[in-house]
Protein backbone atom coordinates (compact mmCIF):
# COMPACT_ATOMS: atom_id res chain seq x y z
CA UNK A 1 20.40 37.90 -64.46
CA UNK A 2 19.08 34.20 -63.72
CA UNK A 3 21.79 34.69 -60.45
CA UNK A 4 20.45 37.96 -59.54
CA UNK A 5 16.93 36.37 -59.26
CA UNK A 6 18.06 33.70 -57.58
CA UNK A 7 19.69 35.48 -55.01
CA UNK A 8 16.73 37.62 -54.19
CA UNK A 9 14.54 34.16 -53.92
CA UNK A 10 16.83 33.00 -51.51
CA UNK A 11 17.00 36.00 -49.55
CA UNK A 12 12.95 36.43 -49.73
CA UNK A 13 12.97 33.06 -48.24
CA UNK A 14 15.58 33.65 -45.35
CA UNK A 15 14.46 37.33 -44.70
CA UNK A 16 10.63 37.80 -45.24
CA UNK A 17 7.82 36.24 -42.90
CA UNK A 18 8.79 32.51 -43.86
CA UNK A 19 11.79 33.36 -41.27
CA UNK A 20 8.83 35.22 -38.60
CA UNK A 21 7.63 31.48 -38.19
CA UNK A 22 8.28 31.11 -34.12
CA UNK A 23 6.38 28.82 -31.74
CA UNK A 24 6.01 30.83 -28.12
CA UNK A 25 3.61 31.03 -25.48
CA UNK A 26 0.75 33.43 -24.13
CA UNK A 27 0.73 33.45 -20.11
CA UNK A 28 -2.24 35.40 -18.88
CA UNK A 29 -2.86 36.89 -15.46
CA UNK A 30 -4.75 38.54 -13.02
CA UNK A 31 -4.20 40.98 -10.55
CA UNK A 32 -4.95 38.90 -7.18
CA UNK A 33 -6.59 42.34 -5.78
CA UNK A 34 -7.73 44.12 -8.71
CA UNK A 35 -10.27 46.69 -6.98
CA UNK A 36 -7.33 47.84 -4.31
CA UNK A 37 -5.17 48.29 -7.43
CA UNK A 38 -5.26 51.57 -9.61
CA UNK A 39 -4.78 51.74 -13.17
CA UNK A 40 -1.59 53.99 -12.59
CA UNK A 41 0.00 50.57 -10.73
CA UNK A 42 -1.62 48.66 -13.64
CA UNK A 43 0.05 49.75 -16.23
CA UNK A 44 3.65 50.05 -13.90
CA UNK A 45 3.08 46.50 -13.72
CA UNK A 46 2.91 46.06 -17.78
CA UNK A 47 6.26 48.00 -17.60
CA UNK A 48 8.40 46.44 -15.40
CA UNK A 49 7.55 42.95 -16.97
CA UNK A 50 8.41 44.27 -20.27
CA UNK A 51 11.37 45.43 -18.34
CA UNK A 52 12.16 42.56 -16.93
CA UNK A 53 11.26 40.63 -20.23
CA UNK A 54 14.24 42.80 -22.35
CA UNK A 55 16.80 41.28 -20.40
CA UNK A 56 16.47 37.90 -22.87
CA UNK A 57 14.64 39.34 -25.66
CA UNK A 58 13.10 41.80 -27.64
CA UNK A 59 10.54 39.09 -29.33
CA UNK A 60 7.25 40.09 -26.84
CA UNK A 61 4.57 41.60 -26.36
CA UNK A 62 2.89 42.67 -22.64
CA UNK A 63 -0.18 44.66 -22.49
CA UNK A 64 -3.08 45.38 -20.38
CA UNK A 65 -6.51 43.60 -21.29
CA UNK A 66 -9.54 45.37 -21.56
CA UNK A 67 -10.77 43.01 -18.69
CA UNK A 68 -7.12 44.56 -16.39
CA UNK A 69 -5.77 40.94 -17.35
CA UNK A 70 -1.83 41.37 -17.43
CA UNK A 71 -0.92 39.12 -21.09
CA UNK A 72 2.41 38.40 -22.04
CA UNK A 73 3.17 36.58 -25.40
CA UNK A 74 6.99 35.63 -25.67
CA UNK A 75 8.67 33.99 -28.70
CA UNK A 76 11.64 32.34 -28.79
CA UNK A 77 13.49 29.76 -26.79
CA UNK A 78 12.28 29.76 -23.18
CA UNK A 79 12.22 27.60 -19.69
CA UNK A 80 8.53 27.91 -18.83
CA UNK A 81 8.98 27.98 -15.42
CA UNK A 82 11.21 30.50 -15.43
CA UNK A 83 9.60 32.43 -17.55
CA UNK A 84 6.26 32.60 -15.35
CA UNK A 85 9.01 33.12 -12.29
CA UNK A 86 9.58 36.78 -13.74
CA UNK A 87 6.75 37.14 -15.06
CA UNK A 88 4.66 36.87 -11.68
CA UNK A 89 7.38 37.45 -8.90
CA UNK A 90 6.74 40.35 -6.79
CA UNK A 91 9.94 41.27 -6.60
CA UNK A 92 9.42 42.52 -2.91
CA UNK A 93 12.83 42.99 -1.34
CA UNK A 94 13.03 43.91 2.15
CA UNK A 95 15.87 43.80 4.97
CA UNK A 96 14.63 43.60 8.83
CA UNK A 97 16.25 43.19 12.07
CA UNK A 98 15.53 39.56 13.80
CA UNK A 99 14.27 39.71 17.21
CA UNK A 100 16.08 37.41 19.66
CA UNK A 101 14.00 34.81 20.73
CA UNK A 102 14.71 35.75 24.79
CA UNK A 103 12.44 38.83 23.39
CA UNK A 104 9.27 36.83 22.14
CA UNK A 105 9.00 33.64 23.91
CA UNK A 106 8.37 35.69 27.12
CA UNK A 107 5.68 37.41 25.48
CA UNK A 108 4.18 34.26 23.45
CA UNK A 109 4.27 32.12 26.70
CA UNK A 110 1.39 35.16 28.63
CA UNK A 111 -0.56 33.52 25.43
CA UNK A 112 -0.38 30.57 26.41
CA UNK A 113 -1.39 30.96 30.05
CA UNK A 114 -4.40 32.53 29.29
CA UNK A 115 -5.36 29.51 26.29
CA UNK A 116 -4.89 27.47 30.14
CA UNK A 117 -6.75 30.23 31.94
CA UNK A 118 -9.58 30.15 29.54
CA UNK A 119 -9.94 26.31 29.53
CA UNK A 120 -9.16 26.46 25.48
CA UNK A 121 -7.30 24.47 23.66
CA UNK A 122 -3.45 25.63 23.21
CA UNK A 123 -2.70 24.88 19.63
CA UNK A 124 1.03 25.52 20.52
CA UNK A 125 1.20 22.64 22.77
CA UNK A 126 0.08 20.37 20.02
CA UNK A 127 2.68 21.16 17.78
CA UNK A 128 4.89 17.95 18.50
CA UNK A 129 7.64 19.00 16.24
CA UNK A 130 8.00 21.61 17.74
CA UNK A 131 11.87 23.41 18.68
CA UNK A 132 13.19 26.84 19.72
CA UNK A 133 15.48 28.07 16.90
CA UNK A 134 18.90 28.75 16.65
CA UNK A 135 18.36 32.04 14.98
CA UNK A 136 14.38 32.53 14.19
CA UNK A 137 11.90 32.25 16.83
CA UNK A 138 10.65 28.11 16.38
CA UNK A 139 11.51 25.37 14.02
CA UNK A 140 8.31 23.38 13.50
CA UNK A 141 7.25 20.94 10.48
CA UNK A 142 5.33 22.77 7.34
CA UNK A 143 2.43 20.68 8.28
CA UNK A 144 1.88 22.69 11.62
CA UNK A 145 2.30 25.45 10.61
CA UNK A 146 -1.76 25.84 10.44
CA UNK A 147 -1.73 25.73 14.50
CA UNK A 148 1.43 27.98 14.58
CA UNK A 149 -1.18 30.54 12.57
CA UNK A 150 -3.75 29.91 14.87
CA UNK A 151 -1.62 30.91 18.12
CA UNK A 152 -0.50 33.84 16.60
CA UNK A 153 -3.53 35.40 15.39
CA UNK A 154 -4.39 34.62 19.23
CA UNK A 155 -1.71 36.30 20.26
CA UNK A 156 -1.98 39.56 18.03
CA UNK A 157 -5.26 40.39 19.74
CA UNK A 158 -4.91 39.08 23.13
CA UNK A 159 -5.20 42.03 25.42
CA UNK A 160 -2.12 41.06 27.36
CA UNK A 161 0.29 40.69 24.34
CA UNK A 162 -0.85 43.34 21.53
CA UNK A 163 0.42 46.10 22.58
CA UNK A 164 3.83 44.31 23.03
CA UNK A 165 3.74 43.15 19.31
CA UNK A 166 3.07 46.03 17.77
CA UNK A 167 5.77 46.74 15.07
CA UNK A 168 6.82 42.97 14.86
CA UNK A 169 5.98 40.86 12.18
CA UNK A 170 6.16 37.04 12.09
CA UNK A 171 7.51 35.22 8.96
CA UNK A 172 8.39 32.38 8.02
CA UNK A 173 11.49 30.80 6.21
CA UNK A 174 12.65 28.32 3.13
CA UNK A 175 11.15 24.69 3.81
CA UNK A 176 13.99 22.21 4.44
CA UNK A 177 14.48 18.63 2.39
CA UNK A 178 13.25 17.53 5.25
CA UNK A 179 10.10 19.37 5.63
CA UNK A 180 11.15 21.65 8.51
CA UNK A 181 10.35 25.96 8.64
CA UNK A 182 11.70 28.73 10.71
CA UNK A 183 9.43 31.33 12.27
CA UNK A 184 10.85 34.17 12.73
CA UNK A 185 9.86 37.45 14.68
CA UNK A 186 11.12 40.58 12.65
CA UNK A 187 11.64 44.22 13.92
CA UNK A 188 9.01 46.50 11.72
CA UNK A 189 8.27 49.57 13.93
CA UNK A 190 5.23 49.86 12.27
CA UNK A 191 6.29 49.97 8.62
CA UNK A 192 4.90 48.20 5.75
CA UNK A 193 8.19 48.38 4.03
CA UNK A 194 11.93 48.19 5.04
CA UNK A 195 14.28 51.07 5.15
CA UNK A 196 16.49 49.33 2.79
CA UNK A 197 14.68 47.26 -0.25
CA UNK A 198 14.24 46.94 -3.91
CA UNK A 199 13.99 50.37 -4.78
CA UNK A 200 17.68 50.56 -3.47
CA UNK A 201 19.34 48.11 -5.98
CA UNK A 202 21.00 48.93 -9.20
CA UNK A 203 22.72 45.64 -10.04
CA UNK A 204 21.58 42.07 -9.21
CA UNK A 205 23.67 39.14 -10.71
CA UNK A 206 23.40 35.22 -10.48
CA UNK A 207 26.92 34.51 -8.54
CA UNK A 208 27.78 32.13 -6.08
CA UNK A 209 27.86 31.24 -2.48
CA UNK A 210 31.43 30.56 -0.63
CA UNK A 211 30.27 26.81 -0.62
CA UNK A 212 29.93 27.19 -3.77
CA UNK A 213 25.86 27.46 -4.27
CA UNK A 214 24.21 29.61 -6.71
CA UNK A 215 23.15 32.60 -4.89
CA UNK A 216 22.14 36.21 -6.00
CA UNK A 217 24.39 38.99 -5.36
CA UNK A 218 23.05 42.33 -5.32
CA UNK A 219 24.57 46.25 -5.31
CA UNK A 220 22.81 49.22 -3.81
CA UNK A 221 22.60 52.97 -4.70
CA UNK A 222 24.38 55.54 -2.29
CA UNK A 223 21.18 55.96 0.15
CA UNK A 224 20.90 52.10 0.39
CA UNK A 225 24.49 52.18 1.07
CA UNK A 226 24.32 54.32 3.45
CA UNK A 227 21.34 52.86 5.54
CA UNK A 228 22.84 49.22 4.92
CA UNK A 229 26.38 50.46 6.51
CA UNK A 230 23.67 51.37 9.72
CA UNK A 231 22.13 48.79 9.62
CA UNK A 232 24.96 46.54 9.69
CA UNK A 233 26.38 48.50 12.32
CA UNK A 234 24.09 48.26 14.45
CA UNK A 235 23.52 44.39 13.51
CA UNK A 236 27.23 44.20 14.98
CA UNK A 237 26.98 46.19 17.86
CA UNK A 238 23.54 44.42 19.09
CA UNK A 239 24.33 40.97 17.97
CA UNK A 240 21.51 40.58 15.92
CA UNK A 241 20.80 38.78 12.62
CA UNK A 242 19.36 40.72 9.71
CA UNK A 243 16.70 38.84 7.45
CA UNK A 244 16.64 39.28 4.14
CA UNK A 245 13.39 38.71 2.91
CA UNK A 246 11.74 38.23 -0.81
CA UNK A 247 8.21 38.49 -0.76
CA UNK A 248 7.50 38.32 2.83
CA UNK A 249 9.50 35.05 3.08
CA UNK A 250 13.22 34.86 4.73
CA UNK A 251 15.33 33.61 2.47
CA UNK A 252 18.69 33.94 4.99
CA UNK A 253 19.04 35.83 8.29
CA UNK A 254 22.86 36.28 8.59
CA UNK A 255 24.73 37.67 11.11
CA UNK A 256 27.13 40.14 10.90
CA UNK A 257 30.42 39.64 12.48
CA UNK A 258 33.05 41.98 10.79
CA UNK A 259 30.93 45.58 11.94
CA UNK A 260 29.35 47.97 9.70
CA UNK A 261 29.53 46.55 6.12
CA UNK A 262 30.36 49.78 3.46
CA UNK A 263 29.65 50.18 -0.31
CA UNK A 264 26.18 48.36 -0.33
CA UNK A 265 26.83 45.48 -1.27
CA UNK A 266 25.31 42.16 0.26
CA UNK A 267 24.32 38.50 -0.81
CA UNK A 268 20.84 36.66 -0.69
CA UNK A 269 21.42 32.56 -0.85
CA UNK A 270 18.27 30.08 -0.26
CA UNK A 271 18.96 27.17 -1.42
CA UNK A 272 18.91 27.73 -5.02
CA UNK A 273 18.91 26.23 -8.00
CA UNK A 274 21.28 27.91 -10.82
CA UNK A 275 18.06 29.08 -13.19
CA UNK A 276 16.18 30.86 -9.67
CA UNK A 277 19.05 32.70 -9.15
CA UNK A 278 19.40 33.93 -12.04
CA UNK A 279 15.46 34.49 -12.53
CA UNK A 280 15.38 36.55 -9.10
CA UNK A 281 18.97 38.68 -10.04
CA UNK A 282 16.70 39.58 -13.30
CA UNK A 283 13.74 40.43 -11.04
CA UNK A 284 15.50 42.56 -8.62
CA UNK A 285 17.52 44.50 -11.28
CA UNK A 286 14.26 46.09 -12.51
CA UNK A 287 13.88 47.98 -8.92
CA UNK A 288 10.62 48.01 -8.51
CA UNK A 289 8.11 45.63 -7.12
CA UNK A 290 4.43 44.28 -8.93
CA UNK A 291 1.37 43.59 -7.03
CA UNK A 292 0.76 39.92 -6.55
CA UNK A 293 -0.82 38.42 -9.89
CA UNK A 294 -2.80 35.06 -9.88
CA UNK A 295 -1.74 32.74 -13.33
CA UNK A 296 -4.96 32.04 -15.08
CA UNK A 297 -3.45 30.66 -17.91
CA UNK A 298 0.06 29.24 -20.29
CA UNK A 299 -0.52 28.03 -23.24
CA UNK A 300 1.57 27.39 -27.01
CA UNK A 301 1.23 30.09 -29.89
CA UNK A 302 2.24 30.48 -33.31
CA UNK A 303 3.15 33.38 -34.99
CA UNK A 304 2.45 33.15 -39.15
């Protein structure tokens, strides 16, 4: 009998709440445009981050405030910045076609005559780092890129040059080590969103590059499929890159050299490291995108 008892002790000890004892973390945010957000996208939010979340546990809890404050409280072993990474990541997948650049600069450059026209100031002129691009638009240092703004905004109302820039949008790429950006100019026809983007995955996986870099490789449904196979096609037929964007920033713009690419499956790489990868393959596999959330605040818990 003095065994039995024992026994249960132990597993009182090793079973009840002493074994519920777990450090983890609260991360609270808002929604960075609450009033243009309804509470039907509110609470999709809550769900795809608990989606999202159930990939590495089942220890967490994600709920709307009474103040529309997104809070997540996670326990167990975690990388905090990968954990705010899928918590917070819009998750905004989109493919475009690149313009050429023998399509833009023409158009950029009746800007520019009338900045010398006008007498004012041509902020693209006083970009010193300034390049034309192998495959975007420019290459220009990060630190300009507050005069690159300026002469666009110019050029998006300009009388001369509107109308021609309707339906492109200009983004820019991944920083390089050494400080360097890519414009690009990106084929929109007047959409917010791409024909082919997030909605269209069902599998996302860390994998890697063919030099051998982490990189994210990602499977569509048949309607991605088939508008990636036209896409593709017509990427090959036109010569023209396709960029792959995440979050309104181009994360590659390859080229496609082999004609229209079947089965929907294609490969975003930007440079990362092993734990983004794998934090953006968990984002994407949840198919659906957040609005953009502002971190307020991270901070230690303990569960008794």
């Amino acid at each position: 009998m003095k065994r039995i008892a024992l026994l249960s002790l132990l597993l009182l000890f090793s079973c009840g709440n002493f074994s519920q004892n777990k450090e983890g973390v609260k991360i609270v945010c808002a929604f960075a445009d609450e009033t243009s957000i309804s509470i039907e996208e509110k609470n999709s939010t809550v769900e795809t981050i608990k989606e999202r979340l159930s990939r590495f546990s089942d220890d967490y809890e994600v709920k709307l405030s009474e103040n529309n404050q997104i809070v997540v409280e996670y326990y167990g072993e975690y990388n905090e910045s990968n954990l705010i990474q899928i918590i917070t990541n819009e998750g905004k997948l989109d493919f475009w076609f690149c313009l050429k650049k023998d399509d833009v600069i023409p158009i950029l450059a009746q800007t520019q005559a009338s900045f010398n026209e006008n007498g004012d100031d041509d902020p693209l002129m006083q970009i010193e780092s300034l390049k034309v691009s192998y495959v975007g638009i420019f290459d220009l240092a990060v630190k300009d890129t507050l005069k690159m703004n300026t002469f666009l905004n110019k050029v998006k109302i300009e009388e001369s040059t509107a109308k021609e820039l309707e339906g492109i949008k200009f983004l820019y790429g991944i920083p390089d080590e050494s400080g360097n950006i890519t414009l690009y100019a990106l084929e929109t026809s007047g959409r917010q969103r791409a024909l082919v983007n997030e909605s269209h995955i069902v599998n996302a996986m860390q994998n890697y590059n063919y030099i051998g870099k982490p990189c994210v490789a990602i499977e569509m449904n048949e309607e991605g499929a088939q508008r990636w196979e036209l896409m593709t096609g017509r990427a090959y037929q036109e010569q023209r890159n396709i960029a792959i964007t995440l979050n309104n920033v181009v994360f590659s713009a390859p080229g496609v050299s082999v004609g229209p690419i079947e089965g929907g499956r294609s490969e975003i790489s930007g440079n990362f490291t092993l734990e983004e990868a794998q934090s953006i393959s968990t984002v994407l596999k949840s198919k659906r995108s957040i609005p953009v959330l502002k971190l307020l605040e991270v901070k230690l818990i303990k569960r008794e």
